[in-house]
C-alpha atoms as a PDB file:
ATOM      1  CA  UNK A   1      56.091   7.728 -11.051  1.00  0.00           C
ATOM      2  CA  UNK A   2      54.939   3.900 -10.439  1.00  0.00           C
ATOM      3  CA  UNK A   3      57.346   1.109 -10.290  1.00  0.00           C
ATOM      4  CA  UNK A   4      57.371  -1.589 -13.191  1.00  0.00           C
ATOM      5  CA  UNK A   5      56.410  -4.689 -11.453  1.00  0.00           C
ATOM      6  CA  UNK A   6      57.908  -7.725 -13.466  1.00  0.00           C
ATOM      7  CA  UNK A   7      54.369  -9.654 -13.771  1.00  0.00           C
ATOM      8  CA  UNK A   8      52.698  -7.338 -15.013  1.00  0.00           C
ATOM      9  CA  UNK A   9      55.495  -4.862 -16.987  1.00  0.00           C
ATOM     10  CA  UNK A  10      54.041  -1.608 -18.133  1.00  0.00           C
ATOM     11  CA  UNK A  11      50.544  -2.262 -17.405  1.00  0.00           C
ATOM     12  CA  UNK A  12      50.954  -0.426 -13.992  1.00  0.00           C
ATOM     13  CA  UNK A  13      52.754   2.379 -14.985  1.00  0.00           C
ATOM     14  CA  UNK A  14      49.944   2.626 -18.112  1.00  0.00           C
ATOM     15  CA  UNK A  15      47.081   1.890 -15.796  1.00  0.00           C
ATOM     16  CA  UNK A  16      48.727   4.633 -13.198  1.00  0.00           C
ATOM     17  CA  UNK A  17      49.087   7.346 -16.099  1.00  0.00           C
ATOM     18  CA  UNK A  18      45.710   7.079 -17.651  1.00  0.00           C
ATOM     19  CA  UNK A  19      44.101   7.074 -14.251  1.00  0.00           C
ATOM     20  CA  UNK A  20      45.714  11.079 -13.180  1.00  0.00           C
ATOM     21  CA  UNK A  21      44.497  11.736 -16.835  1.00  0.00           C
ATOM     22  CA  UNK A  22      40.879  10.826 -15.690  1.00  0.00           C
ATOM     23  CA  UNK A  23      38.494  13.326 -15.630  1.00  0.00           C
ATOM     24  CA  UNK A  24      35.894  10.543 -13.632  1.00  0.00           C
ATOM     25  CA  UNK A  25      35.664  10.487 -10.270  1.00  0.00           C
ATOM     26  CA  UNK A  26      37.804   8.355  -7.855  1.00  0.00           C
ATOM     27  CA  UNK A  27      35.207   6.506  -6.813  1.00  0.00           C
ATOM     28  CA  UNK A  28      31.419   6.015  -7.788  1.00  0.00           C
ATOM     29  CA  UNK A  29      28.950   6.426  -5.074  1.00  0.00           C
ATOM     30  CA  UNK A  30      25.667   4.366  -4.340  1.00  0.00           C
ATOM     31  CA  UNK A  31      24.916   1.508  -5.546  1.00  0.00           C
ATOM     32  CA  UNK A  32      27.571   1.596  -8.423  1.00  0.00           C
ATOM     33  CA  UNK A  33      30.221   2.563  -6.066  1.00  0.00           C
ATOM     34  CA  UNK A  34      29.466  -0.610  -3.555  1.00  0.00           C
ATOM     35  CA  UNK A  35      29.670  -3.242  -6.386  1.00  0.00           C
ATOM     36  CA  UNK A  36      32.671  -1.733  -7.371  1.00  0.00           C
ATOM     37  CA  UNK A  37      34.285  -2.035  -3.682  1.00  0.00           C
ATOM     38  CA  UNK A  38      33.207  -5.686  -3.453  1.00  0.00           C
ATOM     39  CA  UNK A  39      34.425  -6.492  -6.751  1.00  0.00           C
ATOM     40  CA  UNK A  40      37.763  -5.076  -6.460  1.00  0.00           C
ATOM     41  CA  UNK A  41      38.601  -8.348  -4.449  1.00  0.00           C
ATOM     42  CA  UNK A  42      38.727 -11.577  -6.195  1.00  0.00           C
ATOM     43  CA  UNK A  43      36.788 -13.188  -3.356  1.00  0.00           C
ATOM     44  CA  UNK A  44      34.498 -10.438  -3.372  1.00  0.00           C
ATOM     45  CA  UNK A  45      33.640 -10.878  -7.221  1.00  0.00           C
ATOM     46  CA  UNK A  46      33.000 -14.422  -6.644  1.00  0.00           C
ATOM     47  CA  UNK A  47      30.518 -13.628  -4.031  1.00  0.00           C
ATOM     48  CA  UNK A  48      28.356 -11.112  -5.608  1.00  0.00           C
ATOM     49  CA  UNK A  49      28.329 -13.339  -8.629  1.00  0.00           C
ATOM     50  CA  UNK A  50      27.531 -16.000  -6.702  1.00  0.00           C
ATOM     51  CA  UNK A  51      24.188 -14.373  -4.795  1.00  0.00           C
ATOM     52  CA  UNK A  52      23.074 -12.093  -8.048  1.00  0.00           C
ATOM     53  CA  UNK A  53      23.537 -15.712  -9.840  1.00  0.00           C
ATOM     54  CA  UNK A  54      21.049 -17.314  -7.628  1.00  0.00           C
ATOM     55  CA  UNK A  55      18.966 -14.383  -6.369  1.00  0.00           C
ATOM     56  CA  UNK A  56      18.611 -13.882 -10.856  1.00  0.00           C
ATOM     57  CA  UNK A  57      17.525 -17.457 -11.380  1.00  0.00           C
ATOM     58  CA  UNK A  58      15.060 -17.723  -7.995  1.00  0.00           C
ATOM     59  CA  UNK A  59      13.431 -14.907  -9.603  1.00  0.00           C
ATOM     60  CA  UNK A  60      13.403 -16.097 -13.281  1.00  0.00           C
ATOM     61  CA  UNK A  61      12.524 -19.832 -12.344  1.00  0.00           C
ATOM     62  CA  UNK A  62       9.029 -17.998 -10.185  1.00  0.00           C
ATOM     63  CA  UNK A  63       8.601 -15.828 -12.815  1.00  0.00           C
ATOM     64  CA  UNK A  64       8.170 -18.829 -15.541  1.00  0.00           C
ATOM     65  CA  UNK A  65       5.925 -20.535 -12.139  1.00  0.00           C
ATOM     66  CA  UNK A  66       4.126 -17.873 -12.718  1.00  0.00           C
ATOM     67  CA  UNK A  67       3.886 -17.600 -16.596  1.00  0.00           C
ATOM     68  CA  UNK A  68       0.707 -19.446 -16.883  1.00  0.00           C
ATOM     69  CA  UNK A  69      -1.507 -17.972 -14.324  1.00  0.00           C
ATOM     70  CA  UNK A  70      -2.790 -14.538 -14.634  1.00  0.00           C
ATOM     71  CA  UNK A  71      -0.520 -12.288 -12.943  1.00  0.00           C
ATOM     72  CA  UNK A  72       3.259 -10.798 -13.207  1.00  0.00           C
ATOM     73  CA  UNK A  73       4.770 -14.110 -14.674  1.00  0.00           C
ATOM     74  CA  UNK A  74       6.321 -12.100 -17.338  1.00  0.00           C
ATOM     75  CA  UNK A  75       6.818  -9.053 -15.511  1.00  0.00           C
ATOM     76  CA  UNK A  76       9.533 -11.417 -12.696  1.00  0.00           C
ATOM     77  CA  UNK A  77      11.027 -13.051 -15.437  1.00  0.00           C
ATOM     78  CA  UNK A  78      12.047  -9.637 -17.370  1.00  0.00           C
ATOM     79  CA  UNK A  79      12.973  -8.282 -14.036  1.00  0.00           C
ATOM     80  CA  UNK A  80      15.194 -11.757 -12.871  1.00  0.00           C
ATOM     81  CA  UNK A  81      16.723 -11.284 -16.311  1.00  0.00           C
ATOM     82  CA  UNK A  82      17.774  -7.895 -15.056  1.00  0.00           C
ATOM     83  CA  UNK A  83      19.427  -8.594 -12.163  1.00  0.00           C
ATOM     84  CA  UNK A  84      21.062 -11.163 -13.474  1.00  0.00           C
ATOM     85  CA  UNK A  85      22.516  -9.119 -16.311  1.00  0.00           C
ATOM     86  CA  UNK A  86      24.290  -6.933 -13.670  1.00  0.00           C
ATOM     87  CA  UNK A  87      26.615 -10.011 -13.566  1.00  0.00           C
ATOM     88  CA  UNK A  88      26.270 -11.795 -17.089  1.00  0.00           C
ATOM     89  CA  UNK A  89      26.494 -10.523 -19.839  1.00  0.00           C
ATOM     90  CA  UNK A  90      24.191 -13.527 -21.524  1.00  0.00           C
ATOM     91  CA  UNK A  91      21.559 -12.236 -19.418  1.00  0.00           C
ATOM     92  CA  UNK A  92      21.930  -9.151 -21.201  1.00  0.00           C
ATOM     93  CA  UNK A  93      21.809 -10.347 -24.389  1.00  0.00           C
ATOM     94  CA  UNK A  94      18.442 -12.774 -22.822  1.00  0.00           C
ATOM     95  CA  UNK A  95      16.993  -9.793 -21.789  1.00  0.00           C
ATOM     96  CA  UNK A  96      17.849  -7.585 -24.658  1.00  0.00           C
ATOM     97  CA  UNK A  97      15.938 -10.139 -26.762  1.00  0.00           C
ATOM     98  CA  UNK A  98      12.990 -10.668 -24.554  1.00  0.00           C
ATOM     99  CA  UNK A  99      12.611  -6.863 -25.205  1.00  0.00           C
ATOM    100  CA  UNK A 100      12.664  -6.555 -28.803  1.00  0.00           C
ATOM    101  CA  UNK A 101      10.671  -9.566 -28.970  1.00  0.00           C
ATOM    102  CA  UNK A 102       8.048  -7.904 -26.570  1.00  0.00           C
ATOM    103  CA  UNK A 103       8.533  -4.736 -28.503  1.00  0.00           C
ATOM    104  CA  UNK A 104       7.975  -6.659 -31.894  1.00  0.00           C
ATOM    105  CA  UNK A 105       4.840  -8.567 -30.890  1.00  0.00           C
ATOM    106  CA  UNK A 106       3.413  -5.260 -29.282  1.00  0.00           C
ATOM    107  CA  UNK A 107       4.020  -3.119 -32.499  1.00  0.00           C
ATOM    108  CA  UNK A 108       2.237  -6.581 -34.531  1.00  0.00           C
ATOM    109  CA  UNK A 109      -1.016  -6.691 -32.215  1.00  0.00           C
ATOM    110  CA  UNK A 110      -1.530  -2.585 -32.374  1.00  0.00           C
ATOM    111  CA  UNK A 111      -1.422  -2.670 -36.292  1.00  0.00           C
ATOM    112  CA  UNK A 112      -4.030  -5.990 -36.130  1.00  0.00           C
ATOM    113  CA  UNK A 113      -7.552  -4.983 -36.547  1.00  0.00           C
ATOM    114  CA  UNK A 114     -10.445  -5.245 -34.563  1.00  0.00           C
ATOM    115  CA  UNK A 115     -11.133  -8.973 -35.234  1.00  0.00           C
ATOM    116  CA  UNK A 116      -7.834  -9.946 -34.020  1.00  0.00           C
ATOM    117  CA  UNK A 117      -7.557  -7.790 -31.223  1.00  0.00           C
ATOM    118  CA  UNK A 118     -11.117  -9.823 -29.855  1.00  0.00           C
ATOM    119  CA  UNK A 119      -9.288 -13.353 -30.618  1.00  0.00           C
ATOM    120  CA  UNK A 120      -5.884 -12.570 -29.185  1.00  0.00           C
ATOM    121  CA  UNK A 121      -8.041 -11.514 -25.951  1.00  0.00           C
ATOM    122  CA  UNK A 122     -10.505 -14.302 -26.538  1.00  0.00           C
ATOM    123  CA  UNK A 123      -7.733 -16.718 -26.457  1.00  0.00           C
ATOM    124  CA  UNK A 124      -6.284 -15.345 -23.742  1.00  0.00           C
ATOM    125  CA  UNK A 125      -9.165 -15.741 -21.381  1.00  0.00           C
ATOM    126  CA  UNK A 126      -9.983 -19.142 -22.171  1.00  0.00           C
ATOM    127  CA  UNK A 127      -5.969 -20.303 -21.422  1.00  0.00           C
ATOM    128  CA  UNK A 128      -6.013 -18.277 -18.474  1.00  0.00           C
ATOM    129  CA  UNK A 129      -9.409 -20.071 -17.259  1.00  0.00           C
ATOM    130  CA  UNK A 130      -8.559 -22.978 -18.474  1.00  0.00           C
ATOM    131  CA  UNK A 131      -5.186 -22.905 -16.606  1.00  0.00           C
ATOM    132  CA  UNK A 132      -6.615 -21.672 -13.349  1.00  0.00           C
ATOM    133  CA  UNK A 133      -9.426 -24.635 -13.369  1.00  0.00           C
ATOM    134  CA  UNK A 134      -6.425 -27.238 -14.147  1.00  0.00           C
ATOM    135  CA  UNK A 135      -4.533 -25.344 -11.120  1.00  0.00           C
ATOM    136  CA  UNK A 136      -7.082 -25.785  -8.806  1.00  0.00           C
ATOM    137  CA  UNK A 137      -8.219 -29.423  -9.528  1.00  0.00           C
ATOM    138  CA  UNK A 138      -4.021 -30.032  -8.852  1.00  0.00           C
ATOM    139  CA  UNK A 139      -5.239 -28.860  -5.517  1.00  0.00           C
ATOM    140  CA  UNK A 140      -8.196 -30.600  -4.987  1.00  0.00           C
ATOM    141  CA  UNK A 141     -10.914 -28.635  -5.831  1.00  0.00           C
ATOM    142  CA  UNK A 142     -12.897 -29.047  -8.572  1.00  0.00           C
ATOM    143  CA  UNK A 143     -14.137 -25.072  -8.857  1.00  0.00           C
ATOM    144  CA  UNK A 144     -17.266 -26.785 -12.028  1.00  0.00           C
ATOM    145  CA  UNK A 145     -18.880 -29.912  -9.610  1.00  0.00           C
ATOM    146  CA  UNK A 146     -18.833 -27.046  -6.566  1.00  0.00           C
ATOM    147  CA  UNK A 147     -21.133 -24.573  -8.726  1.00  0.00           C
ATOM    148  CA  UNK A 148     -23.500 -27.664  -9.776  1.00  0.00           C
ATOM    149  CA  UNK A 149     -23.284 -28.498  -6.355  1.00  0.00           C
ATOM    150  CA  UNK A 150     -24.361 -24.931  -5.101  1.00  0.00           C
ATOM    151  CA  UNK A 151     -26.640 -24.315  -7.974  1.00  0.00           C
ATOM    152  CA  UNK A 152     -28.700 -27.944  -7.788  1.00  0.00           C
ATOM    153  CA  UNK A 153     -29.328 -26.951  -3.976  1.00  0.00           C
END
């Protein structure tokens, strides 16, 4: 039978009880089992916070980067959001959101008809084009003057 330890009273002897009643595992293998090991230290909580905190928000800050070009924008944020809510549990609610939202919109479009299926994608060529030409002239290179260029040869 545990001791009593005076900070914590009968927590132990609770904690000690419940755990022989158990019928999980000791320990979780994997992936599971590893975060478990590193956060059974205080220091070792810290740290995995601390790189899931900023591996999360690298990946969610390219992900909104790459929001308004075509490509996985969306698709990095979502899956920042994810890793992040291994560690926070407002990045679950975030992403939890972001998914019925998705779900929401998804469910609106597919009742639409076929007129506003051809806007919706209308629209969403011209933004894309128009945010790719905007892209490029931030580069230097104005994609419109090269064509008249090449065409007026």
């Amino acid at each position: 039978m545990p001791t009593q330890n005076s900070e914590t009273g009968d927590a132990d002897i609770v904690k000690g009880e419940a755990a022989r009643r158990s019928s999980m595992p000791a320990h979780r293998s994997g992936i599971r089992g590893w975060r478990d090991r590193v956060r059974s230290t205080p220091a070792g909580a810290l740290t995995l916070k601390i790189v899931v905190g900023v591996i999360g928000a690298l990946m969610v800050g390219g992900g909104l980067v790459m929001v308004p070009f075509p490509g996985p924008g969306w698709l990095v944020v979502f899956a920042g959001l994810a890793v992040l809510a291994t560690e926070f549990h407002w990045a679950h609610r975030a992403l939890e959101f972001g998914k019925r939202t998705l779900h929401a919109w998804t469910e609106w479009y597919k009742r639409q008809g076929w007129t506003v299926k051809i806007l919706v994608a209308l629209v969403t060529v011209i933004a894309a084009t128009a945010i790719v030409y905007m892209g490029l002239r931030t580069l230097g290179l104005d994609v419109i003057e090269l064509a008249q260029q090449y065409i007026l040869r």
